[in-house]
N, C-alpha and C. Protein backbone atom coordinates (compact mmCIF):
# COMPACT_ATOMS: atom_id res chain seq x y z
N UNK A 1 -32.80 -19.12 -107.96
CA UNK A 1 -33.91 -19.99 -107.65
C UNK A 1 -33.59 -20.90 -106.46
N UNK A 2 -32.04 -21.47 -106.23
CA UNK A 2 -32.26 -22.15 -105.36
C UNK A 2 -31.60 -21.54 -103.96
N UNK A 3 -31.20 -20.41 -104.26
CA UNK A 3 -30.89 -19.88 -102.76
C UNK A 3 -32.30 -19.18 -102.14
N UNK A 4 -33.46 -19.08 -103.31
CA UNK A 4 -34.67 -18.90 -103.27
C UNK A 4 -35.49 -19.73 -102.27
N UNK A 5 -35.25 -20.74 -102.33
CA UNK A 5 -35.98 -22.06 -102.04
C UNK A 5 -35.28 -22.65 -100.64
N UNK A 6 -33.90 -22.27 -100.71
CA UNK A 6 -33.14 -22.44 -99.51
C UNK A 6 -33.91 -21.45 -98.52
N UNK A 7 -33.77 -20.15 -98.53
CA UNK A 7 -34.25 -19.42 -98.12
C UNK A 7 -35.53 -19.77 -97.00
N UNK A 8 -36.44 -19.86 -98.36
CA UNK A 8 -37.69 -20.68 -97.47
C UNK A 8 -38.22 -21.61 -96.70
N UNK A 9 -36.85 -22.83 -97.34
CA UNK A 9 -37.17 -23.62 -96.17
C UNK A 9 -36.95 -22.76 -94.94
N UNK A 10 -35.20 -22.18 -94.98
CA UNK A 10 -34.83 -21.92 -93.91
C UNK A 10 -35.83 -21.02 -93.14
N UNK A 11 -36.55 -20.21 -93.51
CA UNK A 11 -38.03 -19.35 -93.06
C UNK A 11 -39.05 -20.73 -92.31
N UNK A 12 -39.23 -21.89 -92.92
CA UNK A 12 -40.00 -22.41 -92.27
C UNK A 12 -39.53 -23.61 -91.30
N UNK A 13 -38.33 -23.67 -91.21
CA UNK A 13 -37.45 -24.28 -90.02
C UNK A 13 -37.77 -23.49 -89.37
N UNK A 14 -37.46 -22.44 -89.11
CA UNK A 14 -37.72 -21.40 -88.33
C UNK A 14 -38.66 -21.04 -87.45
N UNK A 15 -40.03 -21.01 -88.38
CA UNK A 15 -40.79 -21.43 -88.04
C UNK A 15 -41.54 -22.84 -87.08
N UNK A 16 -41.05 -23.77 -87.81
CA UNK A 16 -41.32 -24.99 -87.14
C UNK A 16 -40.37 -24.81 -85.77
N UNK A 17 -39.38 -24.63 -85.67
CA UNK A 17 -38.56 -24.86 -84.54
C UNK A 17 -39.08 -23.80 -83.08
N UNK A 18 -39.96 -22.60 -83.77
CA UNK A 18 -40.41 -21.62 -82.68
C UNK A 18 -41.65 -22.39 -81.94
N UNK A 19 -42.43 -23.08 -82.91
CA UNK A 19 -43.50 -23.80 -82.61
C UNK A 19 -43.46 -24.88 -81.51
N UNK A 20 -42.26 -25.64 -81.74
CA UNK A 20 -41.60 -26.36 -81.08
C UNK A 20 -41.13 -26.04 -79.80
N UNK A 21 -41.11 -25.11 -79.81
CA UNK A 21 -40.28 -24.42 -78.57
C UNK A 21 -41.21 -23.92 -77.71
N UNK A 22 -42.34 -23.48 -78.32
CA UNK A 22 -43.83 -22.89 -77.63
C UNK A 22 -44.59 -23.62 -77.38
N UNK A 23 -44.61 -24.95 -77.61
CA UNK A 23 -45.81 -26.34 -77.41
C UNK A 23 -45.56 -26.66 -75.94
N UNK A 24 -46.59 -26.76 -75.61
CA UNK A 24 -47.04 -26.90 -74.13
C UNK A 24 -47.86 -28.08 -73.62
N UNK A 25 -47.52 -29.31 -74.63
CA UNK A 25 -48.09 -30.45 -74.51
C UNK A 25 -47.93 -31.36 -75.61
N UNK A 26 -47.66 -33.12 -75.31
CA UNK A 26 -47.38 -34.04 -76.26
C UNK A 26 -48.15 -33.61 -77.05
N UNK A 27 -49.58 -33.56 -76.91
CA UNK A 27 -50.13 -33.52 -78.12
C UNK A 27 -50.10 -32.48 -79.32
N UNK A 28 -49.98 -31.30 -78.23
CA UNK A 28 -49.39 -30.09 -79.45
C UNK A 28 -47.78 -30.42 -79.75
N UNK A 29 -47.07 -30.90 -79.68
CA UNK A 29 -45.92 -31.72 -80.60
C UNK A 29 -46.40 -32.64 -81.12
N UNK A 30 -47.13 -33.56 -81.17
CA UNK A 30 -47.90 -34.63 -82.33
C UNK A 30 -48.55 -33.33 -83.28
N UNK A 31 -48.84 -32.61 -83.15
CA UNK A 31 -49.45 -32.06 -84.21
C UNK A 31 -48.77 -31.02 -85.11
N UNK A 32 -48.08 -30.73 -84.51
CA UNK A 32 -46.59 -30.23 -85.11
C UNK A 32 -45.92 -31.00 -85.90
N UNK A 33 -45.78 -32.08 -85.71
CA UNK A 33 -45.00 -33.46 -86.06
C UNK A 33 -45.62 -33.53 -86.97
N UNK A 34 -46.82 -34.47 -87.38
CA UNK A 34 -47.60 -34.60 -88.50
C UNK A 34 -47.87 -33.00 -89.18
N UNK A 35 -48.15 -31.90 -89.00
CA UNK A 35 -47.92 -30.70 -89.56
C UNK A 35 -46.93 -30.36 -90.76
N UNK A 36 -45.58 -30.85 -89.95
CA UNK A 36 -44.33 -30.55 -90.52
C UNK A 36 -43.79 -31.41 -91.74
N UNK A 37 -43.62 -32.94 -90.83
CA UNK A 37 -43.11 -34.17 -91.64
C UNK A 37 -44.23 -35.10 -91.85
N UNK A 38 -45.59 -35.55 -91.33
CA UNK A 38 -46.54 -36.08 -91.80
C UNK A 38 -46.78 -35.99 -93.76
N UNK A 39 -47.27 -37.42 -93.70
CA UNK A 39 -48.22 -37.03 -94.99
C UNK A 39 -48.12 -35.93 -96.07
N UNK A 40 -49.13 -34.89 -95.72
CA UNK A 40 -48.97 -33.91 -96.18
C UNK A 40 -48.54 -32.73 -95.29
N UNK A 41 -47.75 -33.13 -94.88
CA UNK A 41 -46.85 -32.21 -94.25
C UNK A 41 -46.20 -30.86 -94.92
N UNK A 42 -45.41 -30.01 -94.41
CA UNK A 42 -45.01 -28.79 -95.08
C UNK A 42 -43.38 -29.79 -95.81
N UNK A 43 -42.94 -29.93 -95.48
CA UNK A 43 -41.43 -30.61 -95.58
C UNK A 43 -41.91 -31.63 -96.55
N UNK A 44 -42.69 -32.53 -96.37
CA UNK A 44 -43.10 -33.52 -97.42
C UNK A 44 -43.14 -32.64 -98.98
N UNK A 45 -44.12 -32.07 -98.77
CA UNK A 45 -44.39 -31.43 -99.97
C UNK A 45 -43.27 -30.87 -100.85
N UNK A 46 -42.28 -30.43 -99.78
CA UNK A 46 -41.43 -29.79 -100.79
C UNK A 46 -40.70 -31.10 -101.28
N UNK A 47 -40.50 -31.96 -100.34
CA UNK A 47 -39.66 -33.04 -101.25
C UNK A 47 -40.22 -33.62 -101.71
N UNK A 48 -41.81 -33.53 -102.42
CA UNK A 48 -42.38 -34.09 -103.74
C UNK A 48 -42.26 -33.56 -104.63
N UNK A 49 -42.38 -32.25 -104.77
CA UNK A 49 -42.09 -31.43 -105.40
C UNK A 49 -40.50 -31.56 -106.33
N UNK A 50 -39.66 -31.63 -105.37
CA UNK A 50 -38.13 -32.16 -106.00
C UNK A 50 -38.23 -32.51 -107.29
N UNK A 51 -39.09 -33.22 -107.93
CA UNK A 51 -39.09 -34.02 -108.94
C UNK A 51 -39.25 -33.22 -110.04
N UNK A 52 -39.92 -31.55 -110.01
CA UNK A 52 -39.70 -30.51 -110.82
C UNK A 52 -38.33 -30.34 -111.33
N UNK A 53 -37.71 -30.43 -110.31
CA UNK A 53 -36.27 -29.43 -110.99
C UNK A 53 -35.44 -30.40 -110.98
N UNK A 54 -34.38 -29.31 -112.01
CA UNK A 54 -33.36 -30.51 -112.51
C UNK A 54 -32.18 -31.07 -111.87
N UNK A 55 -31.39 -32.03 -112.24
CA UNK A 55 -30.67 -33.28 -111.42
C UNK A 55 -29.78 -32.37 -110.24
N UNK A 56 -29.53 -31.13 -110.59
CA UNK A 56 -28.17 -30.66 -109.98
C UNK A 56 -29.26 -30.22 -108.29
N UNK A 57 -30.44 -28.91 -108.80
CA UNK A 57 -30.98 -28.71 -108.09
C UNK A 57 -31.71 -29.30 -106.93
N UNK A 58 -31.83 -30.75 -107.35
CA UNK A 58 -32.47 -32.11 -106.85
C UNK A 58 -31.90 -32.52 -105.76
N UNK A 59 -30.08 -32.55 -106.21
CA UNK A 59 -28.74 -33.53 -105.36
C UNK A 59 -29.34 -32.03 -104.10
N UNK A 60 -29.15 -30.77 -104.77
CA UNK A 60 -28.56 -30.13 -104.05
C UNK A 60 -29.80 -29.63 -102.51
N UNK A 61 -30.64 -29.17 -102.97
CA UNK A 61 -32.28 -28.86 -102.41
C UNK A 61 -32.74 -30.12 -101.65
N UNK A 62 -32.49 -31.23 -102.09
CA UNK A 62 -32.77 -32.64 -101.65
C UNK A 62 -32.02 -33.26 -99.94
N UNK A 63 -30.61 -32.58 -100.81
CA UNK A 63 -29.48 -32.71 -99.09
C UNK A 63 -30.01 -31.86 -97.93
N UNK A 64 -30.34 -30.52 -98.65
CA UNK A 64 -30.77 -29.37 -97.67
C UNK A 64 -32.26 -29.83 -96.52
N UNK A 65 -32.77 -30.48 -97.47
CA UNK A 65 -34.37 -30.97 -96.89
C UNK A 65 -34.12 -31.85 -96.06
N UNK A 66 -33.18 -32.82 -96.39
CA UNK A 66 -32.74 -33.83 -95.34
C UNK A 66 -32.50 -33.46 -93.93
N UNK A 67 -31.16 -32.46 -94.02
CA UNK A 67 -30.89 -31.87 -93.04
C UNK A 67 -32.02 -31.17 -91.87
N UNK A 68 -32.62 -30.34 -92.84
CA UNK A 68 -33.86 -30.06 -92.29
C UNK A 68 -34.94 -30.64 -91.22
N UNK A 69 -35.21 -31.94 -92.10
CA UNK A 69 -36.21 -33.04 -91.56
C UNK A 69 -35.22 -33.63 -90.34
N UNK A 70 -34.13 -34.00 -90.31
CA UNK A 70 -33.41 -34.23 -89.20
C UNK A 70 -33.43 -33.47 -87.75
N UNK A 71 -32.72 -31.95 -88.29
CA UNK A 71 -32.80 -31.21 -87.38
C UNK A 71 -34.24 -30.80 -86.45
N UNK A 72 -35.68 -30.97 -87.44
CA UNK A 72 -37.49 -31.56 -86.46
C UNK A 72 -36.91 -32.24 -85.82
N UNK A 73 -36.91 -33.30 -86.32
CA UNK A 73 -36.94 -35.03 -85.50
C UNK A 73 -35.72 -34.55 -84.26
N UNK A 74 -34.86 -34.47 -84.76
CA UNK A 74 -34.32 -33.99 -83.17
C UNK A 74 -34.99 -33.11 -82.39
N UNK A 75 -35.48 -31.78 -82.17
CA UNK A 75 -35.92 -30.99 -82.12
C UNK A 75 -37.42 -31.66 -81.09
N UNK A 76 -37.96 -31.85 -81.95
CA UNK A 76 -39.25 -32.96 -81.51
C UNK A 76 -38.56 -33.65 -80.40
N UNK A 77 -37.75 -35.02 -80.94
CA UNK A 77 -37.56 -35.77 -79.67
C UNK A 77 -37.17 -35.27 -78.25
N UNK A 78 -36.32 -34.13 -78.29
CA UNK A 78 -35.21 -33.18 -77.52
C UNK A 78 -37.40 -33.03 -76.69
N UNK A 79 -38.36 -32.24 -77.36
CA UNK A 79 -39.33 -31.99 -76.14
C UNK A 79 -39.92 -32.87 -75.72
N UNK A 80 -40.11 -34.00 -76.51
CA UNK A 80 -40.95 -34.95 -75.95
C UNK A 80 -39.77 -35.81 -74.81
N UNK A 81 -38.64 -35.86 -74.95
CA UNK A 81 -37.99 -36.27 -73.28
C UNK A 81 -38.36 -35.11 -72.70
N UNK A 82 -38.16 -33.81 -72.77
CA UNK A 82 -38.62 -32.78 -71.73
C UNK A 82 -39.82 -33.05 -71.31
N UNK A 83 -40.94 -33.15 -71.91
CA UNK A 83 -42.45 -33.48 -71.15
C UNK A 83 -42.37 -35.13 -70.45
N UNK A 84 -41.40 -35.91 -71.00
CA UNK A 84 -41.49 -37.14 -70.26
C UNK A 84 -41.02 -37.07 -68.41
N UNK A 85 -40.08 -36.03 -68.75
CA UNK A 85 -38.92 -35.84 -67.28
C UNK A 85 -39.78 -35.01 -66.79
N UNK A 86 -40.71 -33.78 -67.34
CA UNK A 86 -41.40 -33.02 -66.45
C UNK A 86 -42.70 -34.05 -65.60
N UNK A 87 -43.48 -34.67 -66.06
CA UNK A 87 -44.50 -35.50 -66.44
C UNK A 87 -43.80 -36.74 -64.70
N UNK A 88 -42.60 -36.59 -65.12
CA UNK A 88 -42.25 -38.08 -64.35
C UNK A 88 -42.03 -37.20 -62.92
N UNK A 89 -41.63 -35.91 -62.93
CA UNK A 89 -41.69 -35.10 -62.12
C UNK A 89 -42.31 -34.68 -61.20
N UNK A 90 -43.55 -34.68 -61.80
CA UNK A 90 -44.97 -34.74 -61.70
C UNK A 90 -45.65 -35.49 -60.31
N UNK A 91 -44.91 -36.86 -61.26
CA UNK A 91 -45.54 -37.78 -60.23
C UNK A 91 -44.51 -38.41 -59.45
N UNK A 92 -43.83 -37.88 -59.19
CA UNK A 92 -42.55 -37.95 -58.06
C UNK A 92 -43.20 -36.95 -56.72
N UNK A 93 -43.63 -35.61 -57.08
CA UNK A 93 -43.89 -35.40 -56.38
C UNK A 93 -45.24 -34.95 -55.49
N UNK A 94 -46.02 -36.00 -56.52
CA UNK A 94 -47.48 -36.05 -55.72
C UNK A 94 -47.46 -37.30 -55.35
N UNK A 95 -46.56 -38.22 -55.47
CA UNK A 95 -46.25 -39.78 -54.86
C UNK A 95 -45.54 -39.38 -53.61
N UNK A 96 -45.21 -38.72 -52.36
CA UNK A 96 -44.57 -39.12 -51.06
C UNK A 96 -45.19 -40.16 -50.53
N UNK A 97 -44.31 -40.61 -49.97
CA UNK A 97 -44.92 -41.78 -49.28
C UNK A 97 -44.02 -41.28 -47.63
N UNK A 98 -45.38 -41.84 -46.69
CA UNK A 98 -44.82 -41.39 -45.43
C UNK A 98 -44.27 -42.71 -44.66
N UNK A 99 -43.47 -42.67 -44.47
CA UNK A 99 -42.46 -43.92 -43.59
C UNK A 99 -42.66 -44.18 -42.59
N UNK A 100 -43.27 -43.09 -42.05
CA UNK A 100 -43.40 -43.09 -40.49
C UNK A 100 -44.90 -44.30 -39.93
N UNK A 101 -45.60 -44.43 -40.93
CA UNK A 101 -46.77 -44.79 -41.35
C UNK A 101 -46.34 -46.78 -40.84
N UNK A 102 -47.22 -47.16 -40.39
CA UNK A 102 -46.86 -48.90 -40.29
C UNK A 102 -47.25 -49.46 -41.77
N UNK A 103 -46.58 -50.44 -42.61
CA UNK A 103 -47.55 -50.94 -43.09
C UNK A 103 -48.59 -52.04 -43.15
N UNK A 104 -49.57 -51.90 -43.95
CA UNK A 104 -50.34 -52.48 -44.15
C UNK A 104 -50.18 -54.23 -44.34
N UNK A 105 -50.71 -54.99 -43.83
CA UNK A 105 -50.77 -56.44 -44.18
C UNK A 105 -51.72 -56.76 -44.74
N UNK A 106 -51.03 -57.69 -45.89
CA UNK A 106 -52.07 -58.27 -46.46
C UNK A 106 -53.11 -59.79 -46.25
């Protein structure tokens, strides 16, 4: 049962982390985010669930989920600096400024 359950998370890390990897905008990582670890999230659920099974399965399924929810949140943060640095990129290089230019007085 619980290499069962290991299993699945590990199927939907998997999942989550491909998703992650294919998002092509903050907002499709906000929605991933709340998807995953939100509310009613996929990850939430299972650690409400916890409260089914017994103490050993709990310590043990409980550590695993942790890990889990960690390895998102990194995961997540790791793209959202990537869209910040692309983004800042962005406007690095539609900002030239020409020197040659006098400036302006105010």
């Amino acid at each position: 049962m619980v290499s069962e359950l290991k299993e699945d998370l590990q199927n939907l890390l998997n999942n989550i982390t491909i998703s992650i990897q294919n998002s092509k905008s903050s907002s499709e990582l906000e929605n991933i985010r709340v998807n995953s670890l939100g509310k009613k999230g996929s990850i939430t659920l299972y650690l409400r669930n916890l409260r089914d099974y017994d103490l050993e399965t709990k310590k043990e399924i409980g550590a695993y989920l942790n890990d889990i929810k960690n390895q998102i949140n990194k995961l997540i943060l790791d793209k959202k600096n990537f869209f910040k640095k692309e983004h800042l990129k962005e406007k690095l290089n539609s900002e030239k400024i020409d020197i040659s230019l006098t400036p302006h007085e105010a």
